[in-house]
Protein backbone atom coordinates (compact mmCIF):
# COMPACT_ATOMS: atom_id res chain seq x y z
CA UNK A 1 -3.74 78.24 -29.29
CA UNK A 2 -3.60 79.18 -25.80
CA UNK A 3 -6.40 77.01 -24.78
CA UNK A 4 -4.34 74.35 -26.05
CA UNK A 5 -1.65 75.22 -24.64
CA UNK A 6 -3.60 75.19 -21.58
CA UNK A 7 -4.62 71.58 -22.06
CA UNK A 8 -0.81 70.05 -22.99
CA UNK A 9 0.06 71.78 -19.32
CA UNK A 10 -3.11 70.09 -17.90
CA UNK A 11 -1.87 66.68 -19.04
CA UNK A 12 1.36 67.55 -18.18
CA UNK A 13 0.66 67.95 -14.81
CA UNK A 14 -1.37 65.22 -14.62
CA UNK A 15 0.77 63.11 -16.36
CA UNK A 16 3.81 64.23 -13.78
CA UNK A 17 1.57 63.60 -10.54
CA UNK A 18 0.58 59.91 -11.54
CA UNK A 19 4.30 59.41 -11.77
CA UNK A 20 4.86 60.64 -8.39
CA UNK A 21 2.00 58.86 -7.18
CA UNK A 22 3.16 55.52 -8.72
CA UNK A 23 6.86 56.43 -7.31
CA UNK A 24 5.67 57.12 -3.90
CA UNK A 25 3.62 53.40 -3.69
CA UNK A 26 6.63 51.94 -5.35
CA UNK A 27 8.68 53.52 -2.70
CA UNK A 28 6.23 52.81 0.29
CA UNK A 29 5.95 49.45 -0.40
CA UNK A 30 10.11 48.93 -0.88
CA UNK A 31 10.26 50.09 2.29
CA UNK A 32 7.88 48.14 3.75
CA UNK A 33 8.94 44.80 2.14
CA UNK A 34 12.46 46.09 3.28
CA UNK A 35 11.08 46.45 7.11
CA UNK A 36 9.34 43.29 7.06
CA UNK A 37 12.22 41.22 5.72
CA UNK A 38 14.23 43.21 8.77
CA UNK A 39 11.88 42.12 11.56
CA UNK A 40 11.57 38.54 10.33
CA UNK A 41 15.67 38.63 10.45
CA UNK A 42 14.83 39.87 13.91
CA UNK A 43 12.27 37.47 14.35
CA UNK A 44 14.35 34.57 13.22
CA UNK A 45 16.97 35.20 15.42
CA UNK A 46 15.31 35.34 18.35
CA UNK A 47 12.93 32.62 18.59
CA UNK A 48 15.63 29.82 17.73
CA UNK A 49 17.54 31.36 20.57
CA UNK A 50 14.54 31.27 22.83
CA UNK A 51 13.23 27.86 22.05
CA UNK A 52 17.17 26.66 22.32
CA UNK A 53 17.40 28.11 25.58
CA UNK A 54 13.82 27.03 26.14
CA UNK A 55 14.71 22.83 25.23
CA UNK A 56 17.83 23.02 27.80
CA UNK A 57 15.91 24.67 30.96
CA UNK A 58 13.64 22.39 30.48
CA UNK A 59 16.36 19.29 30.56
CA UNK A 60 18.29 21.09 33.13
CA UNK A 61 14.74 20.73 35.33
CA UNK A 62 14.66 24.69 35.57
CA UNK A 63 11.35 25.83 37.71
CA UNK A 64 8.39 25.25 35.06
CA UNK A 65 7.13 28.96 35.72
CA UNK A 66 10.11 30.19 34.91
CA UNK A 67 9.77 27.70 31.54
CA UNK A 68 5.99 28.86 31.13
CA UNK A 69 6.69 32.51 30.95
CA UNK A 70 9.33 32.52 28.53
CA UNK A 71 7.96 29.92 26.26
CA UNK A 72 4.56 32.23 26.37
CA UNK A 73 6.90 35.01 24.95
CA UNK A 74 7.81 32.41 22.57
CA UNK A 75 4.56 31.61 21.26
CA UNK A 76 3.81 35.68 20.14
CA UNK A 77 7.22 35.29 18.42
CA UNK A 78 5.93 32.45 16.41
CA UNK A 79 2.30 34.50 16.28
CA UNK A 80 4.61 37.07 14.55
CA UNK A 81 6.25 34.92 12.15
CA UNK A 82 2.93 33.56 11.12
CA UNK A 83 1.18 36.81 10.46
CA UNK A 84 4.28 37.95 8.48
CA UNK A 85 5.24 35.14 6.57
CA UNK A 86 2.55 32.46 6.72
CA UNK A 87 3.42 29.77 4.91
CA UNK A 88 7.01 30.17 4.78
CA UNK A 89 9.71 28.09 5.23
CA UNK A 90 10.71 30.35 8.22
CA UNK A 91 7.73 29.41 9.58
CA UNK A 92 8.30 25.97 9.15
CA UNK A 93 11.45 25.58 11.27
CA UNK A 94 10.80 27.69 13.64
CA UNK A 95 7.14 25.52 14.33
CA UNK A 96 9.94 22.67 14.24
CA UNK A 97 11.89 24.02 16.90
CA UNK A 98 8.49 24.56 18.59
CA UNK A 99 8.07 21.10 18.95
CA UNK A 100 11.42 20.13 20.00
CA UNK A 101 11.49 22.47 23.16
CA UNK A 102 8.34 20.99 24.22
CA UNK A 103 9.16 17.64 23.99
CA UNK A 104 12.30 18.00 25.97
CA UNK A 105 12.32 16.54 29.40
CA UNK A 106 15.06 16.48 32.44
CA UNK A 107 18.06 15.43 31.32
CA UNK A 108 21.31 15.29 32.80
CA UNK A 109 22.88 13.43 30.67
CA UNK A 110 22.86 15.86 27.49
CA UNK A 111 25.39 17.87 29.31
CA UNK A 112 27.94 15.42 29.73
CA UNK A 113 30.61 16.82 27.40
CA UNK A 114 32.13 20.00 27.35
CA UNK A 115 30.53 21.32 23.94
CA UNK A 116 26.97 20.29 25.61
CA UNK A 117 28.00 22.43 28.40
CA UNK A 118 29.42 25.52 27.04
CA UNK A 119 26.15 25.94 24.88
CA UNK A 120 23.57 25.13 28.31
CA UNK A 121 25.43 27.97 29.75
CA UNK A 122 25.26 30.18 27.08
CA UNK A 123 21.53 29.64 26.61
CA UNK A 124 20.88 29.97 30.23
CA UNK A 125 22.60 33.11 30.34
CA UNK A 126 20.29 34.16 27.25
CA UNK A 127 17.60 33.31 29.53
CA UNK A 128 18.69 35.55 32.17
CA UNK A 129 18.79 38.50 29.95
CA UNK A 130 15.84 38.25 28.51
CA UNK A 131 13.90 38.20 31.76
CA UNK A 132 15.43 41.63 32.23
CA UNK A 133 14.04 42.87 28.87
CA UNK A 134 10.74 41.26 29.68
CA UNK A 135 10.68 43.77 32.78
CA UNK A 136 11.45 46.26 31.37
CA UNK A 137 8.66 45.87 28.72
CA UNK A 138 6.71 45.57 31.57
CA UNK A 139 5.68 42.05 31.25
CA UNK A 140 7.53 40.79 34.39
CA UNK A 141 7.52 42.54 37.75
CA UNK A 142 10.69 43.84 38.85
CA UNK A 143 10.64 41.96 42.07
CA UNK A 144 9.79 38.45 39.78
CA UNK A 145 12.64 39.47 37.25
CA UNK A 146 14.92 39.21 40.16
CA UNK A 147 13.76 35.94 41.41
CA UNK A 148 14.12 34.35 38.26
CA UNK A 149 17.74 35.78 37.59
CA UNK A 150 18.94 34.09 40.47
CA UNK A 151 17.27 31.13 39.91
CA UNK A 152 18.41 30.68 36.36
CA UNK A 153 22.31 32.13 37.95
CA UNK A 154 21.89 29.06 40.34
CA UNK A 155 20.85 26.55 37.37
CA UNK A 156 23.79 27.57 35.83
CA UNK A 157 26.34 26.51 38.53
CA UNK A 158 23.85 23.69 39.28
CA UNK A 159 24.63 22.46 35.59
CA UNK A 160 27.92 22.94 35.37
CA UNK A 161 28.90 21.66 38.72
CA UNK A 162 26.79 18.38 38.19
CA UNK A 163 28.50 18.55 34.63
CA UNK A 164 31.96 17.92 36.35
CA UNK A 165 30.99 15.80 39.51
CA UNK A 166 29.35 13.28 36.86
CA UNK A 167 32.25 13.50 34.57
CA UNK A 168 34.48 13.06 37.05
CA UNK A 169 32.62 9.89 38.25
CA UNK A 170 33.36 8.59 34.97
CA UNK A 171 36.64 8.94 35.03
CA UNK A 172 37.20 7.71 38.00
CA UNK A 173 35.35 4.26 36.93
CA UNK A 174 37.80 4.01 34.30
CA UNK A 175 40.62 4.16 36.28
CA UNK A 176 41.73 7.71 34.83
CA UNK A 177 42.39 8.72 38.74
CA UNK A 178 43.91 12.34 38.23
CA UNK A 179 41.32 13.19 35.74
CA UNK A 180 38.39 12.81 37.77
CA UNK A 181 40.10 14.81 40.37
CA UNK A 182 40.63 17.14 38.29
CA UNK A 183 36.99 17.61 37.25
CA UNK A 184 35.96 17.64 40.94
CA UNK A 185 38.47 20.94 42.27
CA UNK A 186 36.70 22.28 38.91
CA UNK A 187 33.25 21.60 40.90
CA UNK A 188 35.17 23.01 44.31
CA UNK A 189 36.34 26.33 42.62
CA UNK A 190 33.52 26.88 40.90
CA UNK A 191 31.16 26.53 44.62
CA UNK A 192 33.82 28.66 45.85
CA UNK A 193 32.77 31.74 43.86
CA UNK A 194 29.23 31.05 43.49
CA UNK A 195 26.77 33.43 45.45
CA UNK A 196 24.64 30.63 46.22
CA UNK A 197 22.17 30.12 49.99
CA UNK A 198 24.54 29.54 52.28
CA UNK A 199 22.44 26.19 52.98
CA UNK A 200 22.68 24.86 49.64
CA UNK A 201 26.02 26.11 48.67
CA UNK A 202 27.39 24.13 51.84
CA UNK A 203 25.16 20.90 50.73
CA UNK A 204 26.59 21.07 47.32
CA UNK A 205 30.36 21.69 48.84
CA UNK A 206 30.06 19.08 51.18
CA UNK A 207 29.38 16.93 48.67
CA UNK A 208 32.02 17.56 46.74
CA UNK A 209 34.86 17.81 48.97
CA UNK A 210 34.11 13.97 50.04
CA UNK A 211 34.16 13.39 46.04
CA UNK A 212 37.59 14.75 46.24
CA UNK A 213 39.12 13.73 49.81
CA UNK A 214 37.73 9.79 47.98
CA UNK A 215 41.14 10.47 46.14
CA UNK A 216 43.14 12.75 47.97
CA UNK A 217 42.46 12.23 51.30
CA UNK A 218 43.13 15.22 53.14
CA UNK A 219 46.47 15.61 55.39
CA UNK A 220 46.37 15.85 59.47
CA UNK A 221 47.11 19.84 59.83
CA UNK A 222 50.28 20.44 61.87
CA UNK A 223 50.42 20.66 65.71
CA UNK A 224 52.81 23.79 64.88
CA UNK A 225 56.48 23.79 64.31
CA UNK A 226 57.41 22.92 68.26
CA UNK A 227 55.22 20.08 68.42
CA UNK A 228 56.72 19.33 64.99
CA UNK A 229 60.40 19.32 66.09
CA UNK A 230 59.82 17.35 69.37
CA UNK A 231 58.84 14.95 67.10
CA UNK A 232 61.74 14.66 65.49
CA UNK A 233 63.41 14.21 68.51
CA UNK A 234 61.78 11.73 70.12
């Protein structure tokens, strides 16, 4: 009786630790299916923002090492994606946007309207972070990180300020006088704030002030208020 009783606990026990042991792989492998699903959300999100942000430097003719480092970082996204989900249709459109950043080419034109615009300086600014969080995961130099934030900072206002001066142009063509000049001071007060080299910041100014003084030409400044009033009198 007791050595039966022995056996019943034997299989009990037995019994009990399979379970466990089928609970904990059940468990362990939730969890992993639950972390994988995570990083491809991660995953996802970040390589359509890169190769976005990749497809407009690349028509805004941003410096091609700047171009080659990030869309290196790109790749091991997609290297990712591929180990985690070959064959998916994840992978798919992500291989799609792939192609379409490197197949883009220098293009002005693409930023012509204001909804083209907004999203070239969103992406650039993308751009810019990320070459801070490619420092400090040590695959930048600090010293390079730097140089390429101001570079992509100065692409920015380089696209936006083109944006306006060719906009403006247009509207000029057609006639629509105070609507080009509006677009140009847009140009002018955007120079004004930029922290551009002085050299190329009083190129770019230059060039748009004579844009605007086309239009509005600019006034004679006043000899002073007693040259003013002998005027007058004679």
């Amino acid at each position: 009786m007791l050595q039966d009783n022995l056996i019943y606990v034997v299989l009990i026990a037995i019994v009990g630790l399979a379970a466990l042991t089928v609970n904990f792989i059940i468990t362990t492998r939730e969890e992993q299916e639950a972390a994988r699903q995570k990083r491809l959300s991660w995953l996802q999100g970040q390589s359509e923002h890169l190769f976005h942000a990749i497809a407009i430097l690349r028509e805004a003719n941003c410096k091609p090492e700047i171009v080659t480092k990030l869309n290196e970082h790109a790749v091991s996204l997609l290297d990712e994606i591929s180990l985690l989900a070959p064959d998916s249709e994840l992978l798919e459109a992500t291989t799609r946007l792939q192609r379409n950043a490197d197949s883009a080419r220098p293009n002005p034109a693409v930023f012509a309207n204001d909804k083209a615009l907004k999203r070239a300086q969103i992406y650039i600014n993308f751009a810019g972070k990320l070459v801070v969080q490619l420092a400090r995961g040590g695959k930048l130099t600090p010293i390079l990180a730097r140089s390429y934030q101001q570079e992509l900072y100065s692409l920015r206002i380089n696209v936006v300020v083109e944006a306006h001066i060719n906009q403006g142009t247009r509207f000029e063509g057609t006639g629509e006088i105070m609507t080009a000049l509006s677009h140009f001071k847009h140009a002018k007060a955007l120079l004004v704030r930029a922290s551009l080299p002085r050299q190329r910041k009083t190129a770019m100014m230059e060039r748009v002030q004579q844009l605007i003084s086309n239009i509005q030409p600019q006034r004679p400044k006043s000899r002073g208020t007693l040259a003013d009033t002998i005027d007058r009198i004679l």
